[in-house]
PDB file of N, CA and C in Angstrom:
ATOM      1  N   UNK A   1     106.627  95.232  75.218  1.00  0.00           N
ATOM      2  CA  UNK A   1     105.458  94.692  75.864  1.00  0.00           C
ATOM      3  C   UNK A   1     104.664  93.804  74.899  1.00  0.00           C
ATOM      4  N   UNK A   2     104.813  94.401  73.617  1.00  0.00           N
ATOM      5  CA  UNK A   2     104.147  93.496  72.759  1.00  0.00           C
ATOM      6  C   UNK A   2     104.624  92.282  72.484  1.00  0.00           C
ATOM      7  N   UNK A   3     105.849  92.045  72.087  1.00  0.00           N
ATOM      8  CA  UNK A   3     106.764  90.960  72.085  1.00  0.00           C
ATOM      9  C   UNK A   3     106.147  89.762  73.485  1.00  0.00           C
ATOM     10  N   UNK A   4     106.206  90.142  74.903  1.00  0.00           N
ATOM     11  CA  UNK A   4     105.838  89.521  76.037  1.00  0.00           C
ATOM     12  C   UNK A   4     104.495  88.920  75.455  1.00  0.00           C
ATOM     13  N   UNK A   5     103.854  89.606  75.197  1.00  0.00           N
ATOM     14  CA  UNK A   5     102.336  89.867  75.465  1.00  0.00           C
ATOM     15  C   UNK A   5     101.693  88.809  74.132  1.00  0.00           C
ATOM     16  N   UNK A   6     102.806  88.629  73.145  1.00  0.00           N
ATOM     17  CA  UNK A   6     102.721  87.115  72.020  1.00  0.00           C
ATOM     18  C   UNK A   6     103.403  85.725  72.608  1.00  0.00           C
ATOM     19  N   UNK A   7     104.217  86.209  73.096  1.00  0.00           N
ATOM     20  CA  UNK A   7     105.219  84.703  73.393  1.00  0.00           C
ATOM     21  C   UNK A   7     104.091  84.593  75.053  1.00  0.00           C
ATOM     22  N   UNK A   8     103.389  85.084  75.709  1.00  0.00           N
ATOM     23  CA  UNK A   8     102.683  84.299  76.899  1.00  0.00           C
ATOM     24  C   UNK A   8     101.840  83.922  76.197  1.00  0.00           C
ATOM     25  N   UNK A   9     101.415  82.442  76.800  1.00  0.00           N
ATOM     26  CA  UNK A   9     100.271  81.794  76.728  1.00  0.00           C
ATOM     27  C   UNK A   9      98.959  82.634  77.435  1.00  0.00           C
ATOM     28  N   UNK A  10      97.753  82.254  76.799  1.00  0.00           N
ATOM     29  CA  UNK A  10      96.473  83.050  77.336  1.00  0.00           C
ATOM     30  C   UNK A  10      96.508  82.616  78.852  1.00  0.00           C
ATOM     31  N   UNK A  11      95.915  83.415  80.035  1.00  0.00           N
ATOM     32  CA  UNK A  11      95.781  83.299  81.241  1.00  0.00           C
ATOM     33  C   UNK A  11      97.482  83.186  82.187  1.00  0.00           C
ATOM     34  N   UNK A  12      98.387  83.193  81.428  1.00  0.00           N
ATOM     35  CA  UNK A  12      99.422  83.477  81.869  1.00  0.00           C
ATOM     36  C   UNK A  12     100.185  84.895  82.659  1.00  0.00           C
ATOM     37  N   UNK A  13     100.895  84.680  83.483  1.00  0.00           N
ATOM     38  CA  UNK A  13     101.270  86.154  84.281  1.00  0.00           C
ATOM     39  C   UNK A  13     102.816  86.615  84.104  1.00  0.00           C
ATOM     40  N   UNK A  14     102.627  87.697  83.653  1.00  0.00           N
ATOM     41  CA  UNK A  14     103.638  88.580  83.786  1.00  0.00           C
ATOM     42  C   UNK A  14     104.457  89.347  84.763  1.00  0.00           C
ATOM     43  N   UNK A  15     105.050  88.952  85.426  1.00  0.00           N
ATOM     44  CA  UNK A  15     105.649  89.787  86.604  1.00  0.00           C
ATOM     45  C   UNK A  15     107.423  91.329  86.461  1.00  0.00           C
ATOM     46  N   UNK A  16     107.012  91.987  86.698  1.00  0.00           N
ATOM     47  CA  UNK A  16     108.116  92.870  86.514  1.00  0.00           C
ATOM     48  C   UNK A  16     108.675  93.762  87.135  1.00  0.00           C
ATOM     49  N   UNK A  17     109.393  93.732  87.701  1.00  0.00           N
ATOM     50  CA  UNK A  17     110.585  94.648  88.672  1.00  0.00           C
ATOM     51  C   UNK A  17     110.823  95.746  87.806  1.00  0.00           C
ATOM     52  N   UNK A  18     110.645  97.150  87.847  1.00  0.00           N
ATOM     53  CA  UNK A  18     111.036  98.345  87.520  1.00  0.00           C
ATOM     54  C   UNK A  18     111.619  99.202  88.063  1.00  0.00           C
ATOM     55  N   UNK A  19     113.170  99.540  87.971  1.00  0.00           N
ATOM     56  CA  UNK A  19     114.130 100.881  88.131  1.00  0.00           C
ATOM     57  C   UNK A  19     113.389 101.643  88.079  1.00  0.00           C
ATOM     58  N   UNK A  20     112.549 102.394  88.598  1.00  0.00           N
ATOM     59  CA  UNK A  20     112.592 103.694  88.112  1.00  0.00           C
ATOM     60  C   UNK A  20     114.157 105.043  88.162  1.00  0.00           C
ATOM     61  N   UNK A  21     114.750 104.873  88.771  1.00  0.00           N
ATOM     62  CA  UNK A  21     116.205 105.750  89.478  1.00  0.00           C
ATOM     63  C   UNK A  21     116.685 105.630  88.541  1.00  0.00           C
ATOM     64  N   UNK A  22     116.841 107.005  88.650  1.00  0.00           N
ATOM     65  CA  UNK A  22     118.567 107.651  87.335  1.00  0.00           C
ATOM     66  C   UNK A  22     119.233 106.838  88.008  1.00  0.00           C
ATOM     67  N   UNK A  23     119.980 105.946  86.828  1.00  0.00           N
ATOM     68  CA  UNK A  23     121.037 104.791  87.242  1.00  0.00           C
ATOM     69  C   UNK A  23     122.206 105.369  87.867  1.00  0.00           C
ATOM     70  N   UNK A  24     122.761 106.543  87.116  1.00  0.00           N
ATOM     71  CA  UNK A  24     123.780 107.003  87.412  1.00  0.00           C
ATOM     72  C   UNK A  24     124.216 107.186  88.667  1.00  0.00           C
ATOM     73  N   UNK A  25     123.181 107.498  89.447  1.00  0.00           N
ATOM     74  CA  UNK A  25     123.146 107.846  91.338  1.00  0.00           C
ATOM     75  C   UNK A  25     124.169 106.677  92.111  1.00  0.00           C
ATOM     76  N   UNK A  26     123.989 105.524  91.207  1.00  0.00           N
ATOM     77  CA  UNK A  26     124.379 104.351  91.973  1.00  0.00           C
ATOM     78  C   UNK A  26     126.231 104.154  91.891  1.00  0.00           C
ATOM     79  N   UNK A  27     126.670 105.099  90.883  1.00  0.00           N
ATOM     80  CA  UNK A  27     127.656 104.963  91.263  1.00  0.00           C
ATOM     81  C   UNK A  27     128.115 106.613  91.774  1.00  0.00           C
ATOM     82  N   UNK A  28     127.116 107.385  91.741  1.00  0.00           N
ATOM     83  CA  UNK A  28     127.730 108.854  91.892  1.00  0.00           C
ATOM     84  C   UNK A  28     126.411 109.308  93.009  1.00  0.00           C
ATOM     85  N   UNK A  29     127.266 108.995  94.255  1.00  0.00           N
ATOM     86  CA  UNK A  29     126.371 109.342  95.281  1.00  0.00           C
ATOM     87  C   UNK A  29     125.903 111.112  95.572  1.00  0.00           C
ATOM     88  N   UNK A  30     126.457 111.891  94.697  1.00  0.00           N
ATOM     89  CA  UNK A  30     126.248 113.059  94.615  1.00  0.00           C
ATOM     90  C   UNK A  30     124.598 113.474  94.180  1.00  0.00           C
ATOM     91  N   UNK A  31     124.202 112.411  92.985  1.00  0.00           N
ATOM     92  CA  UNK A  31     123.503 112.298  92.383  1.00  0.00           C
ATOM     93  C   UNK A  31     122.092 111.730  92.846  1.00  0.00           C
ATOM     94  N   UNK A  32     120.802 112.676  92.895  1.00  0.00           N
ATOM     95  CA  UNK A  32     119.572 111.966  93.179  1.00  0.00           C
ATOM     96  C   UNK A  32     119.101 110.915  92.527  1.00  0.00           C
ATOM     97  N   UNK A  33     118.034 109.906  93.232  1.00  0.00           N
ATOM     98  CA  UNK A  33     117.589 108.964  92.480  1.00  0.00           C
ATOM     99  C   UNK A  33     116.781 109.997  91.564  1.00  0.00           C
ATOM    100  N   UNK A  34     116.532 110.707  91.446  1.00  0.00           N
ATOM    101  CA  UNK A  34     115.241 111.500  90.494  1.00  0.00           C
ATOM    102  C   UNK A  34     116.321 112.550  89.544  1.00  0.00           C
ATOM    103  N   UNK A  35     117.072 112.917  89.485  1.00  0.00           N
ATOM    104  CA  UNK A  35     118.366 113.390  88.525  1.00  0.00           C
ATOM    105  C   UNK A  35     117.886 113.713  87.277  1.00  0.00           C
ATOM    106  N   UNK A  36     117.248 112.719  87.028  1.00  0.00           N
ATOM    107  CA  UNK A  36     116.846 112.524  85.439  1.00  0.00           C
ATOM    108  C   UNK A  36     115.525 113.610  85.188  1.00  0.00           C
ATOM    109  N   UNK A  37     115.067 113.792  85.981  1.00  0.00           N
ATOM    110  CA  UNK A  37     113.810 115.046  86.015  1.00  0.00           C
ATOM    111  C   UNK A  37     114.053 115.976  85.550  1.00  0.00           C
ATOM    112  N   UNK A  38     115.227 116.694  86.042  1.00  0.00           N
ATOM    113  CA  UNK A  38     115.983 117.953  85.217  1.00  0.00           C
ATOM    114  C   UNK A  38     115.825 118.027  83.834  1.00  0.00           C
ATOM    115  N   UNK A  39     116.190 117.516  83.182  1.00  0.00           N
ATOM    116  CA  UNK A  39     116.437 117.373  81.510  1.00  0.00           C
ATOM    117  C   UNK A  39     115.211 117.238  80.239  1.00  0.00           C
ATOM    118  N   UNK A  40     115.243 117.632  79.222  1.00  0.00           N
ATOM    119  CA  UNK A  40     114.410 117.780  78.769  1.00  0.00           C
ATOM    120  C   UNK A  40     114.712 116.098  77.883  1.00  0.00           C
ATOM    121  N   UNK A  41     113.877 115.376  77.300  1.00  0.00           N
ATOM    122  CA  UNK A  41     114.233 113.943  76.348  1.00  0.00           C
ATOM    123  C   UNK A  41     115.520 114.509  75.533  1.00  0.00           C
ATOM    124  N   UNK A  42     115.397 115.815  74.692  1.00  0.00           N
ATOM    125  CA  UNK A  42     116.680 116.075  74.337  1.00  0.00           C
ATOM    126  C   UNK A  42     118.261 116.317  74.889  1.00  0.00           C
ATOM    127  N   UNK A  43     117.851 116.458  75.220  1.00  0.00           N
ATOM    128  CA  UNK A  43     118.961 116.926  76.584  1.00  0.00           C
ATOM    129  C   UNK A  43     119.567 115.366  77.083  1.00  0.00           C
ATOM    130  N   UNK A  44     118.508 114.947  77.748  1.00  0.00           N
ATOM    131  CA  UNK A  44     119.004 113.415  78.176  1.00  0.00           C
ATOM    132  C   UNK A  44     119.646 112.673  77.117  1.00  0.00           C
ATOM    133  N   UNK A  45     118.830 112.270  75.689  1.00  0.00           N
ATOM    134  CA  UNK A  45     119.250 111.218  75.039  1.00  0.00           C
ATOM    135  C   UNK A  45     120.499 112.065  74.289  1.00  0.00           C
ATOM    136  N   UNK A  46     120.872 113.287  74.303  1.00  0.00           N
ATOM    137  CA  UNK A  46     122.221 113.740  73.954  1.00  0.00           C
ATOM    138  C   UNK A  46     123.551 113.718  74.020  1.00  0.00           C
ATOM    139  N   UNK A  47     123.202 113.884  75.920  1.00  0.00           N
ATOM    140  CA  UNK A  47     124.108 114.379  77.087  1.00  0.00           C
ATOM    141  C   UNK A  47     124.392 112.807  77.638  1.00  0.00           C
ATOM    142  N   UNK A  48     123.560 112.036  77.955  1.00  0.00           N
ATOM    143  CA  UNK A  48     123.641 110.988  79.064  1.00  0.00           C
ATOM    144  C   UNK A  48     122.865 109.782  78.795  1.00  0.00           C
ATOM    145  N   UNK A  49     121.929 109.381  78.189  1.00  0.00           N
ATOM    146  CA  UNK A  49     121.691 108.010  77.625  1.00  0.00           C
ATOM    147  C   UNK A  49     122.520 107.761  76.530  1.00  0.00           C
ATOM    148  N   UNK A  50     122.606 106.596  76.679  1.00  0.00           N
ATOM    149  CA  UNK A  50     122.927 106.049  75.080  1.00  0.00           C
ATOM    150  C   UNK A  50     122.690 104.238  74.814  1.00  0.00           C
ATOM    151  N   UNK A  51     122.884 103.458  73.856  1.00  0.00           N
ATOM    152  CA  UNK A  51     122.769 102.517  73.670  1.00  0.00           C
ATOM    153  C   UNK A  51     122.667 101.580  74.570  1.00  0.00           C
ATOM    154  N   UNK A  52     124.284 101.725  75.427  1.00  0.00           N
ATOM    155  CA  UNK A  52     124.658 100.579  76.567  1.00  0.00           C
ATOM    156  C   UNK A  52     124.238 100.379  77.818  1.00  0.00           C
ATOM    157  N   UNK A  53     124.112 101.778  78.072  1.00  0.00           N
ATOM    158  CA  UNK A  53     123.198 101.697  79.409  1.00  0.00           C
ATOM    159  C   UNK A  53     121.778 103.020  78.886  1.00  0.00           C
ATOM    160  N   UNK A  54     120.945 102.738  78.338  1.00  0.00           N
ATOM    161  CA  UNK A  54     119.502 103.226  78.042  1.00  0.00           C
ATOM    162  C   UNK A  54     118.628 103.185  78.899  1.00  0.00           C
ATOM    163  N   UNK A  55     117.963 104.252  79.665  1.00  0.00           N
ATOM    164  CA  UNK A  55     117.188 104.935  80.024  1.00  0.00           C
ATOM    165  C   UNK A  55     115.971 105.430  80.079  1.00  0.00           C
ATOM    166  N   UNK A  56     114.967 105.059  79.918  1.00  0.00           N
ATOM    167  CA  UNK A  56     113.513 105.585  79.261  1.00  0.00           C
ATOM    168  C   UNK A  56     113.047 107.047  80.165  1.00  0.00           C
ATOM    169  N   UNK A  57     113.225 106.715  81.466  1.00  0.00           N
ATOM    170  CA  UNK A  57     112.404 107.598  82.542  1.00  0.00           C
ATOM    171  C   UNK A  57     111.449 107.558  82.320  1.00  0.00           C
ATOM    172  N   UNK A  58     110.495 106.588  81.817  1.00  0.00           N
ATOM    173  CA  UNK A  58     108.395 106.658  82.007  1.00  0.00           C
ATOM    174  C   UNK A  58     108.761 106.661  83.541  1.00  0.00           C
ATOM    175  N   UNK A  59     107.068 106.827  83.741  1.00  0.00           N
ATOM    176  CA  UNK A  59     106.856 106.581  85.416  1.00  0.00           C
ATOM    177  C   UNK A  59     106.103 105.520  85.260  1.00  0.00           C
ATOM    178  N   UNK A  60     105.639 104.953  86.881  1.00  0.00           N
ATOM    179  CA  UNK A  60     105.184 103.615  86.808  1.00  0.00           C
ATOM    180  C   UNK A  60     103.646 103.608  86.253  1.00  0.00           C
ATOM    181  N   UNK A  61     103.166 105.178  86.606  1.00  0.00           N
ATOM    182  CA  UNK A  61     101.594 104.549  85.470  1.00  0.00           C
ATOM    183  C   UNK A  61     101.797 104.596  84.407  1.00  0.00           C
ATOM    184  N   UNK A  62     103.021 105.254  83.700  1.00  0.00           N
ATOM    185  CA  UNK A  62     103.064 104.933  82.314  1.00  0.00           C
ATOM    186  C   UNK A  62     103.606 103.631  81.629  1.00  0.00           C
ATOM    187  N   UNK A  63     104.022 103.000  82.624  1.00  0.00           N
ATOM    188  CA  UNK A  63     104.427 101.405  82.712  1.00  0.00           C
ATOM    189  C   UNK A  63     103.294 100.704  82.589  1.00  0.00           C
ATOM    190  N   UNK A  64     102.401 100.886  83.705  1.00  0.00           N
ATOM    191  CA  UNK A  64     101.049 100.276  83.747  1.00  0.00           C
ATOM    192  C   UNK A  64     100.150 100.697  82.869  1.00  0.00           C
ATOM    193  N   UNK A  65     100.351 101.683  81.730  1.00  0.00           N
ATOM    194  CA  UNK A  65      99.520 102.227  80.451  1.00  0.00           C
ATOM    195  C   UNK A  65      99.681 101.232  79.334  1.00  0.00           C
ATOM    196  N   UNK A  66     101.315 101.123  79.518  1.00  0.00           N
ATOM    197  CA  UNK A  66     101.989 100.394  78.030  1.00  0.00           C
ATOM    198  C   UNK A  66     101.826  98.851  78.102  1.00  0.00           C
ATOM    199  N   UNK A  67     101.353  98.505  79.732  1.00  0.00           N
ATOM    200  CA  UNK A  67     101.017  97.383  79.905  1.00  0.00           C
ATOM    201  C   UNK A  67      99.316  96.712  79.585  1.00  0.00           C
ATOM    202  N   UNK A  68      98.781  97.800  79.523  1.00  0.00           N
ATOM    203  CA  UNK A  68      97.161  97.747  78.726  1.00  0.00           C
ATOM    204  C   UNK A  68      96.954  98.054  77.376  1.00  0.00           C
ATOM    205  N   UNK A  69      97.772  98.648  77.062  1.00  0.00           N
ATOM    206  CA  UNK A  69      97.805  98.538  75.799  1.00  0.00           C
ATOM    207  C   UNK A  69      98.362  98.136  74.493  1.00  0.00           C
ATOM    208  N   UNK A  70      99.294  96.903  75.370  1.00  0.00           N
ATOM    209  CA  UNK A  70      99.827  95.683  74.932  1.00  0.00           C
ATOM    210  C   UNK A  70      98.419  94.940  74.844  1.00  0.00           C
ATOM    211  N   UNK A  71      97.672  95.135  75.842  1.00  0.00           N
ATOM    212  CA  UNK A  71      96.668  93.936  75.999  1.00  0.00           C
ATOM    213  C   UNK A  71      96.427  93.275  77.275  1.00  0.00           C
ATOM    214  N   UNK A  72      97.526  93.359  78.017  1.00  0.00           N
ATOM    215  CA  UNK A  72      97.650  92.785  79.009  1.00  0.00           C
ATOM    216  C   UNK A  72      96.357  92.973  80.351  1.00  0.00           C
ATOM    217  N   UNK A  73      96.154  92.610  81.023  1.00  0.00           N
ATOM    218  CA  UNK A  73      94.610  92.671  81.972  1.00  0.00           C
ATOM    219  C   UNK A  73      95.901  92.756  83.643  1.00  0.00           C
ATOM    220  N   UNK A  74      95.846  94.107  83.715  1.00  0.00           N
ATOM    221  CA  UNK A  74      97.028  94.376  84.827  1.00  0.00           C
ATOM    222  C   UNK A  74      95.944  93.612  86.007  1.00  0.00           C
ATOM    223  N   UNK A  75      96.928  93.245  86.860  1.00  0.00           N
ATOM    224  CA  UNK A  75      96.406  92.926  87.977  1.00  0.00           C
ATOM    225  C   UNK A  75      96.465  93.581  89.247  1.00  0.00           C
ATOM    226  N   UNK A  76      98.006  94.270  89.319  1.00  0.00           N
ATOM    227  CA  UNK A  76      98.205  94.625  90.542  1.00  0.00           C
ATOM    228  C   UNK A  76      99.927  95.567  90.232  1.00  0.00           C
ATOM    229  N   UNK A  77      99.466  96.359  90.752  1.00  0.00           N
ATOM    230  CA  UNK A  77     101.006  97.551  90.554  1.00  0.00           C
ATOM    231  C   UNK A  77     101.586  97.531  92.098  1.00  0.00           C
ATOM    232  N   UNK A  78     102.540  97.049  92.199  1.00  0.00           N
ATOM    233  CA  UNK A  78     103.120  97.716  93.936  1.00  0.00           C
ATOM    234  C   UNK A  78     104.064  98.876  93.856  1.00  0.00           C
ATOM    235  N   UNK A  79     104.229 100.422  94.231  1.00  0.00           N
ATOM    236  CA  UNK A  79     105.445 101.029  94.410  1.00  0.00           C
ATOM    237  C   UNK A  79     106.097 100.854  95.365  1.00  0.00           C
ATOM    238  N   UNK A  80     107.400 101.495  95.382  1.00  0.00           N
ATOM    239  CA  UNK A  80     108.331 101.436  96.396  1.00  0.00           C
ATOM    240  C   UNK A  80     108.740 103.219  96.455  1.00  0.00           C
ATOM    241  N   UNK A  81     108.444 103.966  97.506  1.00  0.00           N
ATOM    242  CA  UNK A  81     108.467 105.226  97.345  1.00  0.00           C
ATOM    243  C   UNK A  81     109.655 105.630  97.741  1.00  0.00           C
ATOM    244  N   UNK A  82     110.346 106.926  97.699  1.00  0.00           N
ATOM    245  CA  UNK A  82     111.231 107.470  98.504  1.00  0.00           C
ATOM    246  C   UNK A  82     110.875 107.784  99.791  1.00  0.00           C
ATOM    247  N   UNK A  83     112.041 107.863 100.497  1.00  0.00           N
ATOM    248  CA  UNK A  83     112.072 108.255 102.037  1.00  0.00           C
ATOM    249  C   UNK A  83     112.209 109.709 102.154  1.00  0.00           C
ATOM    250  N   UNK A  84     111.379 110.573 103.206  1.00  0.00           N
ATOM    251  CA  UNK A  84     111.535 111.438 103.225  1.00  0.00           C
ATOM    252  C   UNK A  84     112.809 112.810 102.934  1.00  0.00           C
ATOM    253  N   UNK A  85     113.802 112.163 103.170  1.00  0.00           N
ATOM    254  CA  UNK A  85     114.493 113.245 103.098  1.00  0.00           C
ATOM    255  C   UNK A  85     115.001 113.194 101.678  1.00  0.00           C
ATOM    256  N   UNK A  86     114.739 112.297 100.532  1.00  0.00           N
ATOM    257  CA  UNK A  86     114.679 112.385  99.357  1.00  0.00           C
ATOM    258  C   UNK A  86     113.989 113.252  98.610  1.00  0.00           C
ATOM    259  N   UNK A  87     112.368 112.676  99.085  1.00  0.00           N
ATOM    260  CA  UNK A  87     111.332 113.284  98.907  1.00  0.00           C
ATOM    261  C   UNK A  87     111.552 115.040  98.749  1.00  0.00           C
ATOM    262  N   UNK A  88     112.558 115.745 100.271  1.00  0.00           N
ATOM    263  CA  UNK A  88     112.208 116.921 100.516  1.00  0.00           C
ATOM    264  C   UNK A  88     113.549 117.406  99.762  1.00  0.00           C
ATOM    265  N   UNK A  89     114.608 116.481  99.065  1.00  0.00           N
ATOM    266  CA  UNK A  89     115.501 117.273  97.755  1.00  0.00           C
ATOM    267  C   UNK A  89     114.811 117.212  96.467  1.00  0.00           C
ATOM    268  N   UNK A  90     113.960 116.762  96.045  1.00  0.00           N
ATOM    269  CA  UNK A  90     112.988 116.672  94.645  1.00  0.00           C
ATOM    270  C   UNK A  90     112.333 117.785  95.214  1.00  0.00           C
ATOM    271  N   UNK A  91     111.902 117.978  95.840  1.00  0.00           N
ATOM    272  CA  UNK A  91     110.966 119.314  95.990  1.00  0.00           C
ATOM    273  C   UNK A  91     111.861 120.635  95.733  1.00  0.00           C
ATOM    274  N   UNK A  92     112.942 120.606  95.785  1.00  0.00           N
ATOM    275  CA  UNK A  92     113.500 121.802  95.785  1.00  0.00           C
ATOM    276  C   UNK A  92     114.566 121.713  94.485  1.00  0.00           C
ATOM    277  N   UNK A  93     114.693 120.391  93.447  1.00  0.00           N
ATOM    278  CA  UNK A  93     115.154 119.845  92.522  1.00  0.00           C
ATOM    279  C   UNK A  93     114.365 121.236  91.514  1.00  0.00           C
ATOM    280  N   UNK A  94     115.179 121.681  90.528  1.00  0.00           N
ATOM    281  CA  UNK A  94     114.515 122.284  89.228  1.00  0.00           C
ATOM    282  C   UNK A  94     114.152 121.009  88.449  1.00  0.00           C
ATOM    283  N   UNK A  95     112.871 121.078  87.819  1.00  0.00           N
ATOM    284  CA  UNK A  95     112.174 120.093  87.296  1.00  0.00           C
ATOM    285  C   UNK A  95     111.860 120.177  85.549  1.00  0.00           C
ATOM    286  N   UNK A  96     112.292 119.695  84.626  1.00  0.00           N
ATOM    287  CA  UNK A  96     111.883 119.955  83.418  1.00  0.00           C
ATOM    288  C   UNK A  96     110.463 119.922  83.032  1.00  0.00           C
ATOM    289  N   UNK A  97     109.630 120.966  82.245  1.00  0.00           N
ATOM    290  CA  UNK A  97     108.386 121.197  81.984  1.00  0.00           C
ATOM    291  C   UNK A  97     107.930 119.354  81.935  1.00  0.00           C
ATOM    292  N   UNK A  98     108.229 118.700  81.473  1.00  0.00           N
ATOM    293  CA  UNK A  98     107.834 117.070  81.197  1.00  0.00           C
ATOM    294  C   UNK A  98     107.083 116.790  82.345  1.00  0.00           C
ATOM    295  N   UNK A  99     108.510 116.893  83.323  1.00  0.00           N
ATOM    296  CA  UNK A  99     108.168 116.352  84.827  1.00  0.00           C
ATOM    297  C   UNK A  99     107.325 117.216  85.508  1.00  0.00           C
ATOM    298  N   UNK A 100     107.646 118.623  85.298  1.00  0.00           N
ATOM    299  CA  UNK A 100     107.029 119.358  86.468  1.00  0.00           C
ATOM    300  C   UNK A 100     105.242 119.517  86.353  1.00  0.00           C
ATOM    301  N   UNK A 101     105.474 119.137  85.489  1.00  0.00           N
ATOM    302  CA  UNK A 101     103.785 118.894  85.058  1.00  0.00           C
ATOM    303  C   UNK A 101     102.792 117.202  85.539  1.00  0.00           C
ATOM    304  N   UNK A 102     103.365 116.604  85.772  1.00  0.00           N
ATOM    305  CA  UNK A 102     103.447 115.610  86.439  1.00  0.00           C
ATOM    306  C   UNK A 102     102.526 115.654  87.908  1.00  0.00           C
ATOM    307  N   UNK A 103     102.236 114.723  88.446  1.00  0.00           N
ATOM    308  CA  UNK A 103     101.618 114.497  89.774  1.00  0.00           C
ATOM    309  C   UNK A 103     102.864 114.518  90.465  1.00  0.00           C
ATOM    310  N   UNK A 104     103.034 114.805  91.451  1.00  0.00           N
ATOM    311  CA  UNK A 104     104.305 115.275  92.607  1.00  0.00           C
ATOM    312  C   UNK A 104     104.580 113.723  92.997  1.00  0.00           C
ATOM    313  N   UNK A 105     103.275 112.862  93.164  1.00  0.00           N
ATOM    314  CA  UNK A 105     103.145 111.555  94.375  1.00  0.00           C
ATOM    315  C   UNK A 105     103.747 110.597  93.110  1.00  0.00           C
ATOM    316  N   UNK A 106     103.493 110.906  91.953  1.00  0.00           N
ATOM    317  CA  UNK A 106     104.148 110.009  90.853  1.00  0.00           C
ATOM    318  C   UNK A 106     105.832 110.012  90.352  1.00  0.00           C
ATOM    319  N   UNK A 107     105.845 111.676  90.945  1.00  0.00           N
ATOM    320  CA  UNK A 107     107.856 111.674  90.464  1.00  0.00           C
ATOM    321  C   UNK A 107     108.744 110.789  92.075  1.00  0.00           C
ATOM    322  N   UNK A 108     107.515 110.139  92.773  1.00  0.00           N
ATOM    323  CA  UNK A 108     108.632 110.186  94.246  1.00  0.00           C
ATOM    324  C   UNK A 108     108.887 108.766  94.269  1.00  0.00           C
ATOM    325  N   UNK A 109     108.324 107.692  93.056  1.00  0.00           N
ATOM    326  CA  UNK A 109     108.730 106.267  93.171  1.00  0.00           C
ATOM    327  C   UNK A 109     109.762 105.714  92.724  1.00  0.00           C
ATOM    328  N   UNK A 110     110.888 104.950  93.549  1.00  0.00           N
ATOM    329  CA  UNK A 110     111.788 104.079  93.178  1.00  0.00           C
ATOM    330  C   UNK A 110     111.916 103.168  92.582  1.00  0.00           C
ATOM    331  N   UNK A 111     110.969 102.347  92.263  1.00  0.00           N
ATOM    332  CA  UNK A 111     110.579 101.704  91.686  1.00  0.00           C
ATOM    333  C   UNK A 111     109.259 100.961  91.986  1.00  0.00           C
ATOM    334  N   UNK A 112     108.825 100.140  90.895  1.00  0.00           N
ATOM    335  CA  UNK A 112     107.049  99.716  90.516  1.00  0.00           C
ATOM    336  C   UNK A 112     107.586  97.843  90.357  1.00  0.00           C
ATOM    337  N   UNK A 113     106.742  96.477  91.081  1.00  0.00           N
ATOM    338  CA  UNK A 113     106.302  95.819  90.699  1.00  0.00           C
ATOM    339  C   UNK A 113     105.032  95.547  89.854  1.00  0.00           C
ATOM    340  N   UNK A 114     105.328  95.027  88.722  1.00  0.00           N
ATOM    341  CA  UNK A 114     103.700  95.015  87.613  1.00  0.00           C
ATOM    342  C   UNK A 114     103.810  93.604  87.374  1.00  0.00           C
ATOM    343  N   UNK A 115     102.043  93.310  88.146  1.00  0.00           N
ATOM    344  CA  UNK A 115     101.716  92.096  87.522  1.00  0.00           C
ATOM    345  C   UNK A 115     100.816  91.561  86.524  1.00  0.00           C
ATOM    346  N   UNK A 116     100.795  91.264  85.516  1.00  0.00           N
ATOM    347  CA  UNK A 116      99.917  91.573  84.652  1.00  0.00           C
ATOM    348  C   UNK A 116      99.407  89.849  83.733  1.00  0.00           C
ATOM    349  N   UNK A 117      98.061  90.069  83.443  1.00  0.00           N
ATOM    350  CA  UNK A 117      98.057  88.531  83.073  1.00  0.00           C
ATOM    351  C   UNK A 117      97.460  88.751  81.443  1.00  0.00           C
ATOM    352  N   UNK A 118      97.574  88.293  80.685  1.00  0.00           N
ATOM    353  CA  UNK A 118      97.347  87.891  79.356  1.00  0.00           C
ATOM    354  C   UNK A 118      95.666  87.280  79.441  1.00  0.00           C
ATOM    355  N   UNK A 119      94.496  87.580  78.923  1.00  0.00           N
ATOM    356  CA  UNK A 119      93.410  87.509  79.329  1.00  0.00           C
ATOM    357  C   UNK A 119      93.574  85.974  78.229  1.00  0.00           C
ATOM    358  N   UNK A 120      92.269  85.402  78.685  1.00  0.00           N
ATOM    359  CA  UNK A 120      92.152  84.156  77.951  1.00  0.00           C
ATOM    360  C   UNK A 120      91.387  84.379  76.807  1.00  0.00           C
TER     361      UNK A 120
END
């Protein structure tokens, strides 16, 4: 974010499409978009991230955190939520202390548009 947040010009906008979904789902339909909840950071970056295809799992306000404190003057966050019957397998998903501590309405987004502008 910091990197972005030098190379824009002042009053300039940032726009950004965010995955939130365990990637993996997309080829292993077994697999929830929320998958990644289970695991503790150790666990994940052990077992199942690695270099080539890397993973963070923030959520989108923690997107929109790292985006203020780059500097950036957010403008506008859009989510894209799950559909109910997603919704009602995360509820019954075992959740790692990380997540389960979490706002419920924050583990259910698919992904976040962030628009954010570089103040003058």
């Amino acid at each position: 974010m910091q990197e972005c947040y030098r190379l824009l010009k002042a009053g300039g906008i940032i726009s950004c499409i965010i995955d939130l979904q365990d990637h993996y789902q997309y080829t292993d339909k077994s697999i929830s978009p929320f998958n990644f909840y289970q695991y503790s950071w150790e666990e994940w970056d052990d077992l199942y991230n690695n270099n080539l295809h890397y993973q963070n799992r923030l959520l989108a306000n923690e997107y929109y955190t790292q985006f203020a404190l780059a500097g950036f003057a957010p403008i506008q966050m859009q989510v894209t939520k799950a559909d109910t019957s997603v919704i009602e397998k995360l509820k019954t998903m075992p959740l790692n202390a990380h997540y389960a501590n979490k706002p419920f309405d924050d583990l259910c987004n698919l992904r976040c548009h962030i628009w954010a502008e570089k103040p003058d």
